[in-house]
C-alpha atoms as a PDB file:
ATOM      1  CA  UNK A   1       0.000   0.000   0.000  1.00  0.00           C
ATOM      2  CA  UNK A   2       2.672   2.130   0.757  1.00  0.00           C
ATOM      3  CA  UNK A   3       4.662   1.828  -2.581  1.00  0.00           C
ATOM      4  CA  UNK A   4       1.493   2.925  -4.448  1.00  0.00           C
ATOM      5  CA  UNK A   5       0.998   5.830  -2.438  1.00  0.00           C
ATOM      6  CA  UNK A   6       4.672   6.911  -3.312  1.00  0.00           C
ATOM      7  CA  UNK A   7       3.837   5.674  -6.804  1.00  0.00           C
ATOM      8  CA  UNK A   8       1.003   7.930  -6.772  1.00  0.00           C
ATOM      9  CA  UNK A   9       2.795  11.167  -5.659  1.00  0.00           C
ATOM     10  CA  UNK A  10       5.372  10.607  -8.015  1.00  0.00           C
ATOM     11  CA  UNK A  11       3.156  10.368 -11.008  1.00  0.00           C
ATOM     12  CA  UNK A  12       1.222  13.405  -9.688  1.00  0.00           C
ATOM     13  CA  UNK A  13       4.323  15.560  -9.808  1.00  0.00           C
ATOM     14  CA  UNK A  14       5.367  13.933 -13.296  1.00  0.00           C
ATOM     15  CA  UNK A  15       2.483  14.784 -14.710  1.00  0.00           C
ATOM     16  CA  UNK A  16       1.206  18.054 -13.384  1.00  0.00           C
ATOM     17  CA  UNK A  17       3.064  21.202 -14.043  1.00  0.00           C
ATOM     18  CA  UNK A  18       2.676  24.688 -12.778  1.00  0.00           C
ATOM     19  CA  UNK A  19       4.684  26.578 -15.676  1.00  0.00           C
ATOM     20  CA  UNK A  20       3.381  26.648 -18.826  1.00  0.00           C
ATOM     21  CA  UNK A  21       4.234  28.016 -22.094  1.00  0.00           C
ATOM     22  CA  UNK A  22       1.958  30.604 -24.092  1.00  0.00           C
ATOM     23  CA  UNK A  23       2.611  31.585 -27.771  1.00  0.00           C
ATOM     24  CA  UNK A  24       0.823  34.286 -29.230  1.00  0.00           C
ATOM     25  CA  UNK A  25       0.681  35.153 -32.869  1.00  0.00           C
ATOM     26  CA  UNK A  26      -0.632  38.291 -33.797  1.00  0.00           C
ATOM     27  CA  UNK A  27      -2.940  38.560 -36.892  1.00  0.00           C
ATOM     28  CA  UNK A  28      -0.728  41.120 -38.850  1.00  0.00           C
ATOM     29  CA  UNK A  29       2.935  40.315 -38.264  1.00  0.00           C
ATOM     30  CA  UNK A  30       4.980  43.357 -38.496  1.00  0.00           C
ATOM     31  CA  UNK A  31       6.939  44.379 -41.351  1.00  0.00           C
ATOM     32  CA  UNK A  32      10.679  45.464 -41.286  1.00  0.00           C
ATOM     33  CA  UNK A  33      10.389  49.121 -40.220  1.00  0.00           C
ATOM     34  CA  UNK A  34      12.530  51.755 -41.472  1.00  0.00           C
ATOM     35  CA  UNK A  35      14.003  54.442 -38.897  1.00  0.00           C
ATOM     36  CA  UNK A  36      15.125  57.605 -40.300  1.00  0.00           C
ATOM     37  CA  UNK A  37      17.451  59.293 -37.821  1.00  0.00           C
ATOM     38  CA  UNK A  38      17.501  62.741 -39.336  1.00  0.00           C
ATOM     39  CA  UNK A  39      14.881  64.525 -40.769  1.00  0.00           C
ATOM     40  CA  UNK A  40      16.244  66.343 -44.610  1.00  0.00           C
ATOM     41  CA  UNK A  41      16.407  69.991 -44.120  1.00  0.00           C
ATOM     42  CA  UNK A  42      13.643  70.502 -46.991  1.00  0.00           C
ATOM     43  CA  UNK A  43      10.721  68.286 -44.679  1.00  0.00           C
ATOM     44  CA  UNK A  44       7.895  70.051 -44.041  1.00  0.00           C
ATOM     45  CA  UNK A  45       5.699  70.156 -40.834  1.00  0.00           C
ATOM     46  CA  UNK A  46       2.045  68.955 -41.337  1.00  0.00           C
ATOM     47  CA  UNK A  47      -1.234  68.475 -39.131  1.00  0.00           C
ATOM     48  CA  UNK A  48      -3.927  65.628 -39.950  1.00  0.00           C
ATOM     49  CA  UNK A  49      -6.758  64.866 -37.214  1.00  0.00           C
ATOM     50  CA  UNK A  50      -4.989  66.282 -34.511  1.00  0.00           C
ATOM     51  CA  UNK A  51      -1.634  64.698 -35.421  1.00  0.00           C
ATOM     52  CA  UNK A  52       1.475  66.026 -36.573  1.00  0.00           C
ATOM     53  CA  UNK A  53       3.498  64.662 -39.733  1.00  0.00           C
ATOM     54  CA  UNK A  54       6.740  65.428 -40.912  1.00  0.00           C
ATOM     55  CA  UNK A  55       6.703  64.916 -44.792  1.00  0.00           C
ATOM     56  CA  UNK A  56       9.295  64.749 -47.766  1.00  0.00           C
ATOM     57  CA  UNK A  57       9.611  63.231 -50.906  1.00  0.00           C
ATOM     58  CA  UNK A  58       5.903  62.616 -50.898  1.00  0.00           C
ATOM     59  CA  UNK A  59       5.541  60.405 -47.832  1.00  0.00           C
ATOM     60  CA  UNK A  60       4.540  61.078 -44.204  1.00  0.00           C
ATOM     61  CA  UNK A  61       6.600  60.250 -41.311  1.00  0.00           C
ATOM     62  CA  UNK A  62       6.029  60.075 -37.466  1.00  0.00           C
ATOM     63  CA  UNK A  63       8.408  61.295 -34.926  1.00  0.00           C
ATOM     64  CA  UNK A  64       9.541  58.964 -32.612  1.00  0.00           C
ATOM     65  CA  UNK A  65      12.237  58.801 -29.669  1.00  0.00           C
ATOM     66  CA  UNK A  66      14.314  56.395 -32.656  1.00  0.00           C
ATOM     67  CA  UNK A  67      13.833  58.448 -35.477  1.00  0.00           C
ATOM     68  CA  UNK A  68      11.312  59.405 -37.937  1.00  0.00           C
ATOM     69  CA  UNK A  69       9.253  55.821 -38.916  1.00  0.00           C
ATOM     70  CA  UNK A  70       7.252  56.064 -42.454  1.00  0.00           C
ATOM     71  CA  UNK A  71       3.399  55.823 -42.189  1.00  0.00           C
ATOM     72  CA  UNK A  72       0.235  55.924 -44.307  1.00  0.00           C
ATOM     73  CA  UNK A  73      -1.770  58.422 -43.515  1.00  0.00           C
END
């Protein structure tokens, strides 16, 4: 009786586990993203909805702490 107690317990902690692991995938996997360190000196400031864009060469750009990151507007 006693070995299948200790039998028991053993396969208990076997099986059981407290840590597992989670994988998420998100829907839209990121592309490579372009940082821009320095703005050219001809980029203009513009506002849409509230927001400002820096823009040159016919695309917009954000401002972030990196650099300037392309976006669609």
């Amino acid at each position: 009786m006693k070995m299948y107690l200790i039998l028991a317990v053993l396969v208990a902690f076997t099986v059981t586990s407290c840590a597992r692991r989670v994988v998420t995938v998100s829907p839209n996997p990121q592309p490579n993203v372009v940082v821009i360190h320095k703005a050219p000196k001809h980029h203009k400031v513009v506002v849409v909805k509230g927001k400002r864009y820096y823009t040159w060469g016919g695309r917009h750009y954000r401002k972030t702490h990196r650099g300037y990151v392309l976006v669609k507007v």
